[in-house]
Protein backbone atom coordinates (compact mmCIF):
# COMPACT_ATOMS: atom_id res chain seq x y z
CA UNK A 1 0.30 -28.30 6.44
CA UNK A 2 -2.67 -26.24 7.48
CA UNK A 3 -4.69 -23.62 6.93
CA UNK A 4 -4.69 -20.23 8.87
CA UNK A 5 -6.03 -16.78 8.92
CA UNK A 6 -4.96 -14.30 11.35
CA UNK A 7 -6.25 -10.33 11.63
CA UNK A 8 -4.44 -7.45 13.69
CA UNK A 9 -6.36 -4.46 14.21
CA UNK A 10 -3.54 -1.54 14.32
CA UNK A 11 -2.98 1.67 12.72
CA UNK A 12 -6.77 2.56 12.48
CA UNK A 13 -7.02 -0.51 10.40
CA UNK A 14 -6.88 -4.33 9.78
CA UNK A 15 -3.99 -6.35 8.67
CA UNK A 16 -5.30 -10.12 7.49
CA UNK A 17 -2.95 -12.95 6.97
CA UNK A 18 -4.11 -16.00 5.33
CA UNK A 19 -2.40 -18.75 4.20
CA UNK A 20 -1.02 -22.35 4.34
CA UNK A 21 1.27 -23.09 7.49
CA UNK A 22 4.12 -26.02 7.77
CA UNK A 23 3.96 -25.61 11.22
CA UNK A 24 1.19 -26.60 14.39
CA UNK A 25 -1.26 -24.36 15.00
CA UNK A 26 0.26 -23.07 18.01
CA UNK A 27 3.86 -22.27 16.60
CA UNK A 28 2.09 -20.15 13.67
CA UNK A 29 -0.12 -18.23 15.60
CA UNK A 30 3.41 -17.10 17.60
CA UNK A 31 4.90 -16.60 15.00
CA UNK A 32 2.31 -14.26 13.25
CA UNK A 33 1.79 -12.51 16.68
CA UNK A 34 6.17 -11.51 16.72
CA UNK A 35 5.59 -10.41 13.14
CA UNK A 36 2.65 -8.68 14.28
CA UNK A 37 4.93 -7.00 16.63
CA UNK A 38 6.63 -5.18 14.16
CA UNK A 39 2.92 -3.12 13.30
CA UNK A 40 2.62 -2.28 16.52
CA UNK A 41 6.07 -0.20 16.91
CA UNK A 42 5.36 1.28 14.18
CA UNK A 43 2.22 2.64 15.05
CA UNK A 44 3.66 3.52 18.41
CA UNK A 45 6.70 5.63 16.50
CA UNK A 46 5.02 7.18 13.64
CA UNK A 47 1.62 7.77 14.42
CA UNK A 48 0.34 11.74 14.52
CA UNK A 49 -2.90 10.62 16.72
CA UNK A 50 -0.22 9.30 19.69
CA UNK A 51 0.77 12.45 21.14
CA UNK A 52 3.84 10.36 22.88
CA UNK A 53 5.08 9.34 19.42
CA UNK A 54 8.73 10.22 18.43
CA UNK A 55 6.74 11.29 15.54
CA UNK A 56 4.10 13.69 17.46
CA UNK A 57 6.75 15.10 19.34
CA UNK A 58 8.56 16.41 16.21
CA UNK A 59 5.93 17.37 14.62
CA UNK A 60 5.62 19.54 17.96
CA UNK A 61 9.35 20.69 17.84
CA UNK A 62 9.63 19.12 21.48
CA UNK A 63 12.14 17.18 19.61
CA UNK A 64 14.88 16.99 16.77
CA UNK A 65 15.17 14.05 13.83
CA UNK A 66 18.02 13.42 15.07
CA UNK A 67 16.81 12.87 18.88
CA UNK A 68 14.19 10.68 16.91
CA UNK A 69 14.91 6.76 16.99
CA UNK A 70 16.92 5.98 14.06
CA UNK A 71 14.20 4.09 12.04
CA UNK A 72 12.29 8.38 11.59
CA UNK A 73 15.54 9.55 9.72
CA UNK A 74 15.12 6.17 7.50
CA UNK A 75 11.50 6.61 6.55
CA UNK A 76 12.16 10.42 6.26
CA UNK A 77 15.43 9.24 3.84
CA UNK A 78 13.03 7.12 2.18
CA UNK A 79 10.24 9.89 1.58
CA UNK A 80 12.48 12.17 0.02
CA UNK A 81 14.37 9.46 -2.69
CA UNK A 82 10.10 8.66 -3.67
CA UNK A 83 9.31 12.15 -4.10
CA UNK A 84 12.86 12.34 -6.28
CA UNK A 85 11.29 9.16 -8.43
CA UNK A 86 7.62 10.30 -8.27
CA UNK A 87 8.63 13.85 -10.05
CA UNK A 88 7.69 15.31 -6.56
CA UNK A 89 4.21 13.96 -6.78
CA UNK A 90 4.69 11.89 -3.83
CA UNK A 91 5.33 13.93 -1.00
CA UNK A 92 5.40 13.76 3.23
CA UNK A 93 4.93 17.16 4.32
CA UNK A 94 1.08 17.96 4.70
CA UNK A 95 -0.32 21.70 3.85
CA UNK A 96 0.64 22.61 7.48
CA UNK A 97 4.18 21.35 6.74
CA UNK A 98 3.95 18.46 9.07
CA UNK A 99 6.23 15.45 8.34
CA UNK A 100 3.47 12.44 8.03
CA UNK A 101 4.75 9.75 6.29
CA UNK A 102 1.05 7.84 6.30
CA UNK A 103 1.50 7.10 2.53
CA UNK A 104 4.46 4.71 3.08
CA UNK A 105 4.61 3.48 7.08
CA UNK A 106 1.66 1.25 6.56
CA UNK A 107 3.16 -0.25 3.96
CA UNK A 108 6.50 -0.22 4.52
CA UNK A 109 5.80 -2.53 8.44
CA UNK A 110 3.27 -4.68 6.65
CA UNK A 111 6.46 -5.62 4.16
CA UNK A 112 8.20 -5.92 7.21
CA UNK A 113 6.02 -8.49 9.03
CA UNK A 114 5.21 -10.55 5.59
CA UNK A 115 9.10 -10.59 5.17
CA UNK A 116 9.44 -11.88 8.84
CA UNK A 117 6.71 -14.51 8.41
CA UNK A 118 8.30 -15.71 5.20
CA UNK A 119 11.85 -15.72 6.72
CA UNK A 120 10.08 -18.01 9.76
CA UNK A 121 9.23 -21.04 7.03
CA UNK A 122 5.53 -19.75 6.02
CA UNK A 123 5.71 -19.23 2.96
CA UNK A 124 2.38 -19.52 1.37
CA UNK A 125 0.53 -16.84 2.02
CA UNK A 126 -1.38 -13.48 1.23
CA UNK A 127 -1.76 -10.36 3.28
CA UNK A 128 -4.23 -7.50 2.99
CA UNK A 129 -2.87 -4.06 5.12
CA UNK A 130 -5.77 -2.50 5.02
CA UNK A 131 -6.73 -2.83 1.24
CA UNK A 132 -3.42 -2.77 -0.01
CA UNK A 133 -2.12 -6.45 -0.98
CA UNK A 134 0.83 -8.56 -1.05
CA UNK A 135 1.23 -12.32 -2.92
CA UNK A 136 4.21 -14.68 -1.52
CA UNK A 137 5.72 -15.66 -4.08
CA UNK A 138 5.23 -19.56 -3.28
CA UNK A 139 1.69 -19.47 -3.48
CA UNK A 140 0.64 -22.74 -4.35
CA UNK A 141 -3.24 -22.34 -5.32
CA UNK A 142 -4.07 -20.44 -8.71
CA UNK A 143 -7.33 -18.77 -7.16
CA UNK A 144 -4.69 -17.08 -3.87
CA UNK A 145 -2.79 -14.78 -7.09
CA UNK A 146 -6.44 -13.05 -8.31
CA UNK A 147 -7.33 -10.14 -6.34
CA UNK A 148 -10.53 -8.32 -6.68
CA UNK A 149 -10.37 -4.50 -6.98
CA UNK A 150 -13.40 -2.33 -5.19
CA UNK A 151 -15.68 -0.15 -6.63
CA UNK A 152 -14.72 3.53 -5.83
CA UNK A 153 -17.03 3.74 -2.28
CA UNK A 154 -17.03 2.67 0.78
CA UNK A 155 -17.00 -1.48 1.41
CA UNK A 156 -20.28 -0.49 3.84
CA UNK A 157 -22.14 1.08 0.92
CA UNK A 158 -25.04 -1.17 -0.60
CA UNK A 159 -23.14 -0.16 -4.07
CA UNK A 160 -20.17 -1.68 -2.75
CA UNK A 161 -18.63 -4.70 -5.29
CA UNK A 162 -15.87 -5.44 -7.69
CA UNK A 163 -14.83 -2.96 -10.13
CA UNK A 164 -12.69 -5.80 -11.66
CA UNK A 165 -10.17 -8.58 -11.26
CA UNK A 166 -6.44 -9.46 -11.76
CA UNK A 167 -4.52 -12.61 -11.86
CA UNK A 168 -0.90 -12.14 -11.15
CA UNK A 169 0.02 -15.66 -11.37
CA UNK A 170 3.20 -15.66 -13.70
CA UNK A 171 4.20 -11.66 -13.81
CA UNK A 172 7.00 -10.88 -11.17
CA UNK A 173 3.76 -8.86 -9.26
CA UNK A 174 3.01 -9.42 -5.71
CA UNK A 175 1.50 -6.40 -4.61
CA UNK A 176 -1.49 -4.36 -5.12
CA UNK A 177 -2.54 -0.85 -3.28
CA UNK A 178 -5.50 1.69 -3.90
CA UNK A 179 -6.02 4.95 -3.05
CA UNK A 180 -8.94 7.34 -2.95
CA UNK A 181 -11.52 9.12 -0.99
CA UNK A 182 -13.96 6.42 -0.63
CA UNK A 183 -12.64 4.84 2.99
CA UNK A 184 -10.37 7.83 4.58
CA UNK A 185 -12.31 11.07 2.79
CA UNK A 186 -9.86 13.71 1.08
CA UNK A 187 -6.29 12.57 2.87
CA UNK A 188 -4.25 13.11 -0.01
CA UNK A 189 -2.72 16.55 -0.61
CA UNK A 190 -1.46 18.35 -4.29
CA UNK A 191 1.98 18.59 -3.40
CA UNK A 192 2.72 21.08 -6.19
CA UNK A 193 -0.52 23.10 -5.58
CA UNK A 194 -0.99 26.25 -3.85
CA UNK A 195 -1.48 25.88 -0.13
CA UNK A 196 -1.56 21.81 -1.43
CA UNK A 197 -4.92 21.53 -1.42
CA UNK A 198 -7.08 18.12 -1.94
CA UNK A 199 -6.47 16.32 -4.68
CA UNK A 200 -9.98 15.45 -6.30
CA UNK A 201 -9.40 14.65 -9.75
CA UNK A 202 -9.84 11.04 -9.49
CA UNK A 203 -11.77 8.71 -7.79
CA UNK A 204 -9.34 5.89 -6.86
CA UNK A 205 -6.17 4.90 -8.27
CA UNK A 206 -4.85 1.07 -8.09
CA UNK A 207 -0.92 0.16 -8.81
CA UNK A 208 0.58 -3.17 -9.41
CA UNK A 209 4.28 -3.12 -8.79
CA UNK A 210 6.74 -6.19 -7.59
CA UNK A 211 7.39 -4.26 -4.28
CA UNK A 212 4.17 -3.24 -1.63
CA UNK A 213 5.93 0.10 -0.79
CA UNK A 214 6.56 0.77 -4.09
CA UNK A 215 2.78 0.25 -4.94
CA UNK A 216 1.50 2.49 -2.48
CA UNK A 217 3.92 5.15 -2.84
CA UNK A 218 3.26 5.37 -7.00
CA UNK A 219 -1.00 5.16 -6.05
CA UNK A 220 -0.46 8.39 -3.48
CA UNK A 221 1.21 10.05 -6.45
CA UNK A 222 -0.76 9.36 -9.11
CA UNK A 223 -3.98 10.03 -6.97
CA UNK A 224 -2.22 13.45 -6.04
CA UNK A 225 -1.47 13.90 -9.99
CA UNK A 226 -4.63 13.24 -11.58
CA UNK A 227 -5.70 11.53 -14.96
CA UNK A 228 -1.98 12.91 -16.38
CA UNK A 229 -0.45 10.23 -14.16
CA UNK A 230 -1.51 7.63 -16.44
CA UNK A 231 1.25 8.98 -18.83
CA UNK A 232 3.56 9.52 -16.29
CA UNK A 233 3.68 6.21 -15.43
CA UNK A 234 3.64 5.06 -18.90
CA UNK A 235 6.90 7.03 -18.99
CA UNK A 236 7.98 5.76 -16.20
CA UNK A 237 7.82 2.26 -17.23
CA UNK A 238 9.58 3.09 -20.80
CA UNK A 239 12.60 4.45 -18.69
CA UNK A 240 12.62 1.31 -16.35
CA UNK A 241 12.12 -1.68 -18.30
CA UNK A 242 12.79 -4.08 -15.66
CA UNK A 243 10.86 -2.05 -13.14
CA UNK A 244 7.35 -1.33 -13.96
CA UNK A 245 4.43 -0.59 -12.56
CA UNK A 246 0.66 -0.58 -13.91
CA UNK A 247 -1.96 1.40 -12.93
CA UNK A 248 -6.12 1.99 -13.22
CA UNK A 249 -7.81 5.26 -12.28
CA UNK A 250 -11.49 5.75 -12.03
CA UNK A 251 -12.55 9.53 -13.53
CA UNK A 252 -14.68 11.81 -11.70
CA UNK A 253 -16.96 10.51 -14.57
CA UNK A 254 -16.97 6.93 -13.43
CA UNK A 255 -14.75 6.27 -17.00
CA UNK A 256 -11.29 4.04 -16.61
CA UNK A 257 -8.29 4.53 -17.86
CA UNK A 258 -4.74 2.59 -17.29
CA UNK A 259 -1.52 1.67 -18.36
CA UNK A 260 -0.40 0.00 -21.81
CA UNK A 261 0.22 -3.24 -19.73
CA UNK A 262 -2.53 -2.91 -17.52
CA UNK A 263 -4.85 -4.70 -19.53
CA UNK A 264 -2.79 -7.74 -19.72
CA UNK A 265 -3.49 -7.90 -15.58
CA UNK A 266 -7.26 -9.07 -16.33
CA UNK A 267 -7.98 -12.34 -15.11
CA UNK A 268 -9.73 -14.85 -17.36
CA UNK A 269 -12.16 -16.89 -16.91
CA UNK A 270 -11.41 -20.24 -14.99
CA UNK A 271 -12.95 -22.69 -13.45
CA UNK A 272 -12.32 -24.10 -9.94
C-alpha cells in the first residue's frame, strides 16, 4: 500500500486524486491517467469554448441532437429529469437559450473517473473536481472524511480561509459541491426570471448529498433560488426520507443559514 496524489488540469480546472493505492506506483499512475481519460472526452464533447465540440456545433445549429454522439441526448435527458426534481430551479438553457450543461458535466465525468478508479481496486481515496468533493466510501483514515468549506472569495484573496468544517465519517455522504460567484463571477442564471438574469442573492451555496451529481445539481439550484431554497430543500428532504440532502448558504449579509440536519455535519473537535 502507498500513498499517491495525482492532478489533471481539464475543463478550465483541476481534478486532484489522493489516496492510498494497493498497487506499484507505476500501475496506479496508469490507471489514474485511463480514468483521467474519461475528463478529457468530456471536455472535448461538451465544452462551448471548443468550437469543434458536438456541443458547439449544436449550439450553432450546424448540427442536430440526434447527429450528436449518444452520450449529448443522455446529459440533455438528464438535465431535464433535475430541472423536473429541482422545481425548475435547475436549468441548462442559458438567457440566449443555449444548451450548456456546465452545472452537471463536470460532475457527472469526475463520478465517472472516481467510479473507474474504484472499479480498478483503489479504493481509498478522495477527489476534489474543481472544489466540488467526493469520499470513497472505504476510506480508512478519520481525518480523509472532514472537508473544509471556503470562505465566499476567491482561494487567491488574502481573506481567503475556512468558513467551516464537516466530518462525514458515518452518514451515507460522500460528496460535497459549492457554488457562487467568488471563482467563476456571475455564471449562474434565474431560470424563472425575466430574460434569466444573474442570480445574486447569495453568496455561495454548499450541498451534501450521497451522490456528486446530485450535489452539484441541488447547489446550482439553490444558488439560482436564493435564501427560499433553504426551505425548499427542507421540503425536499421531508418528501424523500431516504434521500436527503443538506445545505449552507452565505447571505449577501455575510449571515448563514442551512438545513435542519445541516448542523449535525459539524465536525468536532479531535485530536490526531
Amino acid at each position: 500500500m502507498h500513498d499517491f496524489q495525482y492532478d489533471e488540469p481539464c475543463m478550465g480546472t483541476v481534478f486532484s486524486f489522493k489516496g492510498h493505492s494497493p498497487f506499484e506506483p507505476s500501475a496506479t499512475r496508469h490507471i489514474l491517467e485511463q480514468a483521467c481519460d474519461i475528463l478529457v472526452e468530456a471536455d472535448r464533447t461538451f465544452s462551448l469554448y471548443k468550437p469543434n465540440s458536438p456541443l458547439s456545433k449544436l449550439a450553432r445549429g450546424e448540427q442536430s441532437l440526434a447527429e450528436c454522439p449518444p452520450v449529448v441526448e443522455q446529459i440533455w435527458d438528464a438535465c431535464e429529469a433535475w430541472e423536473k426534481t429541482t422545481d425548475g430551479w435547475f436549468s441548462a438553457f442559458t438567457p440566449q437559450n443555449t444548451f450548456d450543461p456546465s452545472g452537471i458535466v463536470k460532475t457527472w465525468a469526475a463520478k465517472a473517473a472516481a467510479e473507474f478508479i474504484f472499479d480498478q481496486g483503489i479504493q481509498d481515496f478522495t477527489m476534489n473536481a474543481g472544489g466540488d468533493v467526493w469520499l470513497s466510501n472505504q476510506i480508512v483514515q478519520d481525518i480523509d472524511w472532514r472537508i473544509g468549506l471556503h470562505k465566499p472569495v476567491s482561494i487567491a484573496s488574502p481573506d481567503a480561509g475556512i468558513l467551516a468544517v464537516i466530518d462525514l465519517k458515518g452518514t451515507d455522504f460522500r460528496a460535497v459541491c459549492t457554488s457562487g460567484v467568488a471563482e467563476r463571477g456571475e455564471h449562474i442564471w434565474n431560470p424563472k426570471a425575466p430574460g434569466k438574469e444573474a442570480a445574486n442573492q447569495l453568496l455561495q451555496v454548499s450541498v451534501v448529498a450521497r451522490d456528486l451529481v446530485e450535489a452539484d445539481v441541488w447547489a446550482t439550484a439553490a444558488f439560482a433560488h436564493g435564501p427560499r431554497a433553504i426551505r425548499q430543500i427542507n421540503e425536499h428532504n421531508l418528501a424523500n426520507p431516504q434521500n436527503q440532502v443538506q445545505a449552507i448558504v452565505v447571505l449577501p449579509d455575510g449571515e448563514l443559514n442551512a438545513t435542519e440536519g445541516f448542523i449535525e455535519l459539524f465536525a468536532k473537535p479531535h485530536n490526531y
